[in-house]
Protein backbone atom coordinates (compact mmCIF):
# COMPACT_ATOMS: atom_id res chain seq x y z
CA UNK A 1 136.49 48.14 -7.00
CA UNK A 2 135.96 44.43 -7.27
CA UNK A 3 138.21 43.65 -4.73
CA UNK A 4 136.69 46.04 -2.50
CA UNK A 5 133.28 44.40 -2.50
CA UNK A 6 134.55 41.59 -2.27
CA UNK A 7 136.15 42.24 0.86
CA UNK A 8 132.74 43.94 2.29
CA UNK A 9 130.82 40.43 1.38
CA UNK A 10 133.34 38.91 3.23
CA UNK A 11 133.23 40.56 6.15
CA UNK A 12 129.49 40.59 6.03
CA UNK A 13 129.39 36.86 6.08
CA UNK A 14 132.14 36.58 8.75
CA UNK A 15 130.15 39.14 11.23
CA UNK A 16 127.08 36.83 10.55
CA UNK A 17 128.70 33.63 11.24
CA UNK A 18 129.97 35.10 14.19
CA UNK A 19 126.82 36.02 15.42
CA UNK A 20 125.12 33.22 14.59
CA UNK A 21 127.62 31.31 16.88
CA UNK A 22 127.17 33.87 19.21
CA UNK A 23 123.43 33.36 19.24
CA UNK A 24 123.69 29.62 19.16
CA UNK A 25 125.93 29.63 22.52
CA UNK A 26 123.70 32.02 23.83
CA UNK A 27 120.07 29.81 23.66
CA UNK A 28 122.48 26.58 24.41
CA UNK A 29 123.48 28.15 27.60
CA UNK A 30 119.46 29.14 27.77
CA UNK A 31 118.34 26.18 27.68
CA UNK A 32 120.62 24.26 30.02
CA UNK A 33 119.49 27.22 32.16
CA UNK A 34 115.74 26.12 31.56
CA UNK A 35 116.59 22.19 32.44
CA UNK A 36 118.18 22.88 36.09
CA UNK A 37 115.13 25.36 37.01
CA UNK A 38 113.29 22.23 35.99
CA UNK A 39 115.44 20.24 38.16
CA UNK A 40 115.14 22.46 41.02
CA UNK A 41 119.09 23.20 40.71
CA UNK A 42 118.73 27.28 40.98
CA UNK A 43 122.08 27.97 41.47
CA UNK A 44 123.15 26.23 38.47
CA UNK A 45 120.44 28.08 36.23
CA UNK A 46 121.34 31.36 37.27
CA UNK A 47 124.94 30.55 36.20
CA UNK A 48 123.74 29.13 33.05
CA UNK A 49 120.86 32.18 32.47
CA UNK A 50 124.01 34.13 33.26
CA UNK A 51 125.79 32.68 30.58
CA UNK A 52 122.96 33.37 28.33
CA UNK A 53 122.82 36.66 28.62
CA UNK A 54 126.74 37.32 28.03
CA UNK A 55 127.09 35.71 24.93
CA UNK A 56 123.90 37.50 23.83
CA UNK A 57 122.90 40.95 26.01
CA UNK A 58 119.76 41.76 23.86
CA UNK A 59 118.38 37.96 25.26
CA UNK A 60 115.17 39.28 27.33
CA UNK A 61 113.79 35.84 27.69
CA UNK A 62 116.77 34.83 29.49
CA UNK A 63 116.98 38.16 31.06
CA UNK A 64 113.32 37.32 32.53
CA UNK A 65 114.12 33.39 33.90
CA UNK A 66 117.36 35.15 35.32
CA UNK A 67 115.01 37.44 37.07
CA UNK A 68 112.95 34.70 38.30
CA UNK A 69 115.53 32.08 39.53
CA UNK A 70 117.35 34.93 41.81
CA UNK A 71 113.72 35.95 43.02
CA UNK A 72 113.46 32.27 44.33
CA UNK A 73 117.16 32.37 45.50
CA UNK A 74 116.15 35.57 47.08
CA UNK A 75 118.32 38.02 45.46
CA UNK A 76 115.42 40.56 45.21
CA UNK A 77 117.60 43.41 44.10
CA UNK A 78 119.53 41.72 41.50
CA UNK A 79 115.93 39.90 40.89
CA UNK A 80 114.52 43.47 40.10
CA UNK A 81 117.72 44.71 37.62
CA UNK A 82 117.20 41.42 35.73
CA UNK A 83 113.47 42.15 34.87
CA UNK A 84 114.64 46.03 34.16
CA UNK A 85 117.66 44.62 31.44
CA UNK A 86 114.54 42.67 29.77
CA UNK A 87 112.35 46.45 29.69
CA UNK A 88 115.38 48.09 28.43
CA UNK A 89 115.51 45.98 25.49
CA UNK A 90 111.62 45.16 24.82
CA UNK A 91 109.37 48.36 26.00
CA UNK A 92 106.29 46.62 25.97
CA UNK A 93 107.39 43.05 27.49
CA UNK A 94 104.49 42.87 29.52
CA UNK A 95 105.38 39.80 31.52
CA UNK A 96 108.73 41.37 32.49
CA UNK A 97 106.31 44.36 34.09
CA UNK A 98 104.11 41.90 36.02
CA UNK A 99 107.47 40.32 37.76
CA UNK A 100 108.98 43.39 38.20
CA UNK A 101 106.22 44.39 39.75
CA UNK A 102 105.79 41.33 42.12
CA UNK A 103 109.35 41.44 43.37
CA UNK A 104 108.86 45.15 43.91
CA UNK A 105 106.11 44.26 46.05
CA UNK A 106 107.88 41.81 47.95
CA UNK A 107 110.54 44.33 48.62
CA UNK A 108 107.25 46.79 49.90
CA UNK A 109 108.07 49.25 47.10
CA UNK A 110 104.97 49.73 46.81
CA UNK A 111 104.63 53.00 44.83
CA UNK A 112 107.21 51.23 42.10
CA UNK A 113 104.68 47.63 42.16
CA UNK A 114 102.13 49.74 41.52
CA UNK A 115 103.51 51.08 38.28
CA UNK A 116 104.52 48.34 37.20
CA UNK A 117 101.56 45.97 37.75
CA UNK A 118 99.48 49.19 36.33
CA UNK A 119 102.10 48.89 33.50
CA UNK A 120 100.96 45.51 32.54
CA UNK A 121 97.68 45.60 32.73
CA UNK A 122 98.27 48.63 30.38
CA UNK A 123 100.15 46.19 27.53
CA UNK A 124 97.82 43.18 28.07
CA UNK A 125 94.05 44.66 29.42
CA UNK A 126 92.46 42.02 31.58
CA UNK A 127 95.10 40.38 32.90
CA UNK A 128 94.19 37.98 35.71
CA UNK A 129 97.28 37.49 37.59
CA UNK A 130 98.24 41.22 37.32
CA UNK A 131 94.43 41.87 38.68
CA UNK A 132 95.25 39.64 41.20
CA UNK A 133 98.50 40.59 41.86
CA UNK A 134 97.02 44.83 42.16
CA UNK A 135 94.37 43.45 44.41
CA UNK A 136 97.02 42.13 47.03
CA UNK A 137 99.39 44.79 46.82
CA UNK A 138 96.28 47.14 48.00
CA UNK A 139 95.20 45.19 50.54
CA UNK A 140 99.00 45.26 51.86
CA UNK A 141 98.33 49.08 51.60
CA UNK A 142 94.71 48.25 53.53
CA UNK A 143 92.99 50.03 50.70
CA UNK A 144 90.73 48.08 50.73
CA UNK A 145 88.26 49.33 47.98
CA UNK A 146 90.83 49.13 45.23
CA UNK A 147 91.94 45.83 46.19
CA UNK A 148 87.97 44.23 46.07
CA UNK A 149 87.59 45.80 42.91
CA UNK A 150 90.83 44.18 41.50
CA UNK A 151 89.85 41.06 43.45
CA UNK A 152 86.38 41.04 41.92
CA UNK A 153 87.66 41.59 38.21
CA UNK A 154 89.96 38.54 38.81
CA UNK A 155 87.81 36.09 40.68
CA UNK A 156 85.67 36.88 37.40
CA UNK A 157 88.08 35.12 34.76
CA UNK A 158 89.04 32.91 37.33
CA UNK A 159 85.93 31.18 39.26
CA UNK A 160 87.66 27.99 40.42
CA UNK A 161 90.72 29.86 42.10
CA UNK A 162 89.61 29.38 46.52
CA UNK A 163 92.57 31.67 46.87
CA UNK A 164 90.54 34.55 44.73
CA UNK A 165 87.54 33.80 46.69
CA UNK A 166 90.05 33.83 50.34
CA UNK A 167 91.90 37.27 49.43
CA UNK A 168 88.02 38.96 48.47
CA UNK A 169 86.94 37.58 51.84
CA UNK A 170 89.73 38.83 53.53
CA UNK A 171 89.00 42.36 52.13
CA UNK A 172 85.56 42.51 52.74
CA UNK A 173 85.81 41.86 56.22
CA UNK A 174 88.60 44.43 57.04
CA UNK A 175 86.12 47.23 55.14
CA UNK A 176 83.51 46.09 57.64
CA UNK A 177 81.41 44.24 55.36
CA UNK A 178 80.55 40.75 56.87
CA UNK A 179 77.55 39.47 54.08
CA UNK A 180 79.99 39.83 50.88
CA UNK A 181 83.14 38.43 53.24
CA UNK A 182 80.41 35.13 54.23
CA UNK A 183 79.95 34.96 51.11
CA UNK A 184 82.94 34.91 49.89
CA UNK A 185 84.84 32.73 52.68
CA UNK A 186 81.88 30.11 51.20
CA UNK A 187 82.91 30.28 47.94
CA UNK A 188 86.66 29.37 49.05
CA UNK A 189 85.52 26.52 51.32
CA UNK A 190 83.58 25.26 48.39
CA UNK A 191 86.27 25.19 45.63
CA UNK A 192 88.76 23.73 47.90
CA UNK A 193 87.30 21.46 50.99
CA UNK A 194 90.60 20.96 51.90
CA UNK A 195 91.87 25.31 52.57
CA UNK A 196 92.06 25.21 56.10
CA UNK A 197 92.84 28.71 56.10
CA UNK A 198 89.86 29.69 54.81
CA UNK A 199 87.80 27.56 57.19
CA UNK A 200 89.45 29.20 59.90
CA UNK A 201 89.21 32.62 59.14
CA UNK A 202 85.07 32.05 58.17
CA UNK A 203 85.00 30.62 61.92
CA UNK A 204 86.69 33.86 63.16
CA UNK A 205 84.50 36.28 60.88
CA UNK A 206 81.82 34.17 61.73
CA UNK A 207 82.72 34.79 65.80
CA UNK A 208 82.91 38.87 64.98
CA UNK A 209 79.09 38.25 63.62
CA UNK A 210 77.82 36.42 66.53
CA UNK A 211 79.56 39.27 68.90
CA UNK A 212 77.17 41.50 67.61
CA UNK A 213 74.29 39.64 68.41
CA UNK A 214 75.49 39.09 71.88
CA UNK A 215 76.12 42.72 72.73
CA UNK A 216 72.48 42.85 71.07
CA UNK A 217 71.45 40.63 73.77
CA UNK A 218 73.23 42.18 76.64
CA UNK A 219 71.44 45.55 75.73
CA UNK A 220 68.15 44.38 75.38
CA UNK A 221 68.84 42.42 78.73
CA UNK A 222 69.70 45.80 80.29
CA UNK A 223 66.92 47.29 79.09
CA UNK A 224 64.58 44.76 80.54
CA UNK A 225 63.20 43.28 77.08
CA UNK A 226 63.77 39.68 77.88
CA UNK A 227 62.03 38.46 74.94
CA UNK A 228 64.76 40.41 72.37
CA UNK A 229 67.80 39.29 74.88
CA UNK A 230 66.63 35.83 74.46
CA UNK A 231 65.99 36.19 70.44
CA UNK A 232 69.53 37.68 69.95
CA UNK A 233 70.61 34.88 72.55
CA UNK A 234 69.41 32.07 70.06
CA UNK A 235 70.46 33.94 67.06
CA UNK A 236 74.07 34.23 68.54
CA UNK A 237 74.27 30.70 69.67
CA UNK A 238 73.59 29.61 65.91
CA UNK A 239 76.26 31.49 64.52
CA UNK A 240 78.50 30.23 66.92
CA UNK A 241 78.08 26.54 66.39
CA UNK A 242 78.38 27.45 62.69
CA UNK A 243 81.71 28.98 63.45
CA UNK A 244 82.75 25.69 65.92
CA UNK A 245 81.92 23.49 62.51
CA UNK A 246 84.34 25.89 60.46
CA UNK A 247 86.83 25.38 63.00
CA UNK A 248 86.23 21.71 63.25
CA UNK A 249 86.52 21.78 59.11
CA UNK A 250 89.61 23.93 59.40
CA UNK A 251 91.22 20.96 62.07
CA UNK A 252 90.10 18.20 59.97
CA UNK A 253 92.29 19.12 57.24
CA UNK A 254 95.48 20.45 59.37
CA UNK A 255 95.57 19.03 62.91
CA UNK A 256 98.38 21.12 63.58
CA UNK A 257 96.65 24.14 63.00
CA UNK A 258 96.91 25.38 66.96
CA UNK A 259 95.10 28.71 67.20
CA UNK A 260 92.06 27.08 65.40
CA UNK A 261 91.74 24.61 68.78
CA UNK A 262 92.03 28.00 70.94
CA UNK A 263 89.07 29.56 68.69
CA UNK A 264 86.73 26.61 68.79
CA UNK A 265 87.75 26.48 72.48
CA UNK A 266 86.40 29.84 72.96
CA UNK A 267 83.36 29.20 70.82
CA UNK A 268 82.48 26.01 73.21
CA UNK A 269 82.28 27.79 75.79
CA UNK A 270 80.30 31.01 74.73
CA UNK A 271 77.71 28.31 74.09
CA UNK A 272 78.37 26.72 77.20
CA UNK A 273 79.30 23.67 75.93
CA UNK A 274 82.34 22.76 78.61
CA UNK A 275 82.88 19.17 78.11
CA UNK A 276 84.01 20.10 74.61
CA UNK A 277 85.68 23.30 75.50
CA UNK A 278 87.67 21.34 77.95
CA UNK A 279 88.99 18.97 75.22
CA UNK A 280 89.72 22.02 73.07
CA UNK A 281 91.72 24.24 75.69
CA UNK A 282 93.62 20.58 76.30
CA UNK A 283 94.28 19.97 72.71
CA UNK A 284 95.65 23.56 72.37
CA UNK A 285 97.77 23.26 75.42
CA UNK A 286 99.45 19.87 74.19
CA UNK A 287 100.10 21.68 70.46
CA UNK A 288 101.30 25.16 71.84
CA UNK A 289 103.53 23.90 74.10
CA UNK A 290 107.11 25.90 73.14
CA UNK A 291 105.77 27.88 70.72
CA UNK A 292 106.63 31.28 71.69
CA UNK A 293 104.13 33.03 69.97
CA UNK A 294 101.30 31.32 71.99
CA UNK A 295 103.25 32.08 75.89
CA UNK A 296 100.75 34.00 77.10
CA UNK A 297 97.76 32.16 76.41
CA UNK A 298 99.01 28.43 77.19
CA UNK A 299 99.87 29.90 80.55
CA UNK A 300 96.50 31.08 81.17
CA UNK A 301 95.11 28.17 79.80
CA UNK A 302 97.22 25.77 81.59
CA UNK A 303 96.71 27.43 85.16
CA UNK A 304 93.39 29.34 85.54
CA UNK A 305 91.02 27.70 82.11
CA UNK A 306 91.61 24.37 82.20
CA UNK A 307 91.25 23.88 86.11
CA UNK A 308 87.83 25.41 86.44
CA UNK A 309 86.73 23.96 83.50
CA UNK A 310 87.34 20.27 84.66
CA UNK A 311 86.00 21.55 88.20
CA UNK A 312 83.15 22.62 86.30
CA UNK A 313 82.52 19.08 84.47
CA UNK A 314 83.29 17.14 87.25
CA UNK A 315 79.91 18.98 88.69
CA UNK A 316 78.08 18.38 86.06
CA UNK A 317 74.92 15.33 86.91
């Protein structure tokens, strides 16, 4: 009987030793995984994460930075079973939901992101990146109520995030409302001076507002009420200077930024300012030249714009 416990302690202590070592290997190989993410050597950290997880399968950290390093490598399908081993062993590992959820968003599964961003919120309430990340995976889906709300519930927690501000913006205007999407495009350009994004896209919402004032003016012209043409007139002008000085702001920060010259082009000349429009439509030629995407318009800008507009300066006293 002795010798039988005996035995049993023995083997106890030999399984635990063993598994020790195992465990040991397994957060060496972790942690050599954790220094060449660190190092910017992804390859080598999935190997090592890899590693990780073979000497030790029940390892859902390791499971998770696997998940994360083949997201950047993009392996989104082996990205998304990585973050799913880490769920299998840990039910309520809320940060494995939130990536899952991301890369399932990348991969526009968006009925699976949902779940799995909902998921998260679920284990840890008030999540900001998981608001965040709900509010952008709506707006993907142009739903565009659910995404302000999320949007608004994270810009909440996080005031000093332009980004937060930029996305709201972004989904105000596509619902149609221009005040909270001004207000919001402000609040972005305020934070960070130097988002040239959102500078540009206030000039451009700021354009769609002064349209409305000059089909305003065009109506009342029709109708003969010169005094409300002229009104909407002014009131048009204004807006459109402010959106020149968004575009100007936008430029300032990223001189490369090409479609932002073609904007503030436009916007010179609805105010008929042509010297300035000139320069625009010449700085916009110069950058768009062989871009593809911008054909179309440097040819009409090159041939038929450009021409009348220095024929136009040229006649000016």
């Amino acid at each position: 009987m002795k010798i039988t416990r005996l035995f049993v302690i023995l083997l106890v202590l030999m399984l635990t030793a063993s598994l020790v070592a195992q465990d040991n290997a397994a957060k060496e190989r972790y942690n050599a995984g954790i220094k060449a993410k660190q190092a910017k050597n992804l390859a080598e950290a999935e190997k090592e994460f890899l590693a990780a997880v073979a000497a030790y399968p029940q390892y859902k950290e390791a499971w998770v930075e696997l998940g994360g390093v083949r997201f950047e490598l993009k392996k989104g399908a082996l990205s998304e079973e990585a973050y799913q081993k880490a769920i299998a062993i840990d039910p309520k590992y809320q940060s494995a939901f939130y990536n899952l959820g991301m890369v399932q968003f990348q991969a526009k599964k968006y009925q699976l992101a949902e779940g799995s961003l909902k998921k998260s919120l679920e284990l840890k309430p008030g999540d900001a990146e998981t608001q965040k990340g709900l509010g952008q995976l709506y707006s993907e889906q142009k739903q565009w109520d659910k995404a302000i709300e999320y949007f608004k519930m994270y810009n909440a927690v996080n005031t000093t995030d332009a980004k937060g501000h930029f996305f709201l913006a972004k989904a105000y205007k596509e619902k149609g409302d221009v005040a909270n999407s001004e207000v919001e495009y402000q609040a972005a350009t305020r934070i960070d001076p130097k988002f040239s994004d959102a500078f540009y896209n206030y000039g451009n919402l700021l354009g769609t507002k002064a349209d409305d004032y000059y089909s305003a003016a065009k109506d009342a012209e029709t109708k003969g009420n010169s005094a409300e043409a002229e009104k909407s007139k002014a009131e048009a002008d204004k807006i459109t200077r402010s959106a020149i000085s968004a575009y100007k702001s936008a430029i300032a920060v990223d001189r490369g930024l090409v479609k932002a010259y073609y904007n503030m082009a436009l916007a010179y000349s609805r105010t008929e300012q042509w010297p300035e429009a000139l320069q625009a439509y010449k700085d916009f030629a110069r950058l768009a030249e062989g871009k593809a995407m911008f054909k179309g318009q440097l040819q009409q800008v090159k041939t038929d714009i450009i021409p009348k507009l220095e024929e136009a300066v040229q006649g000016q006293p």
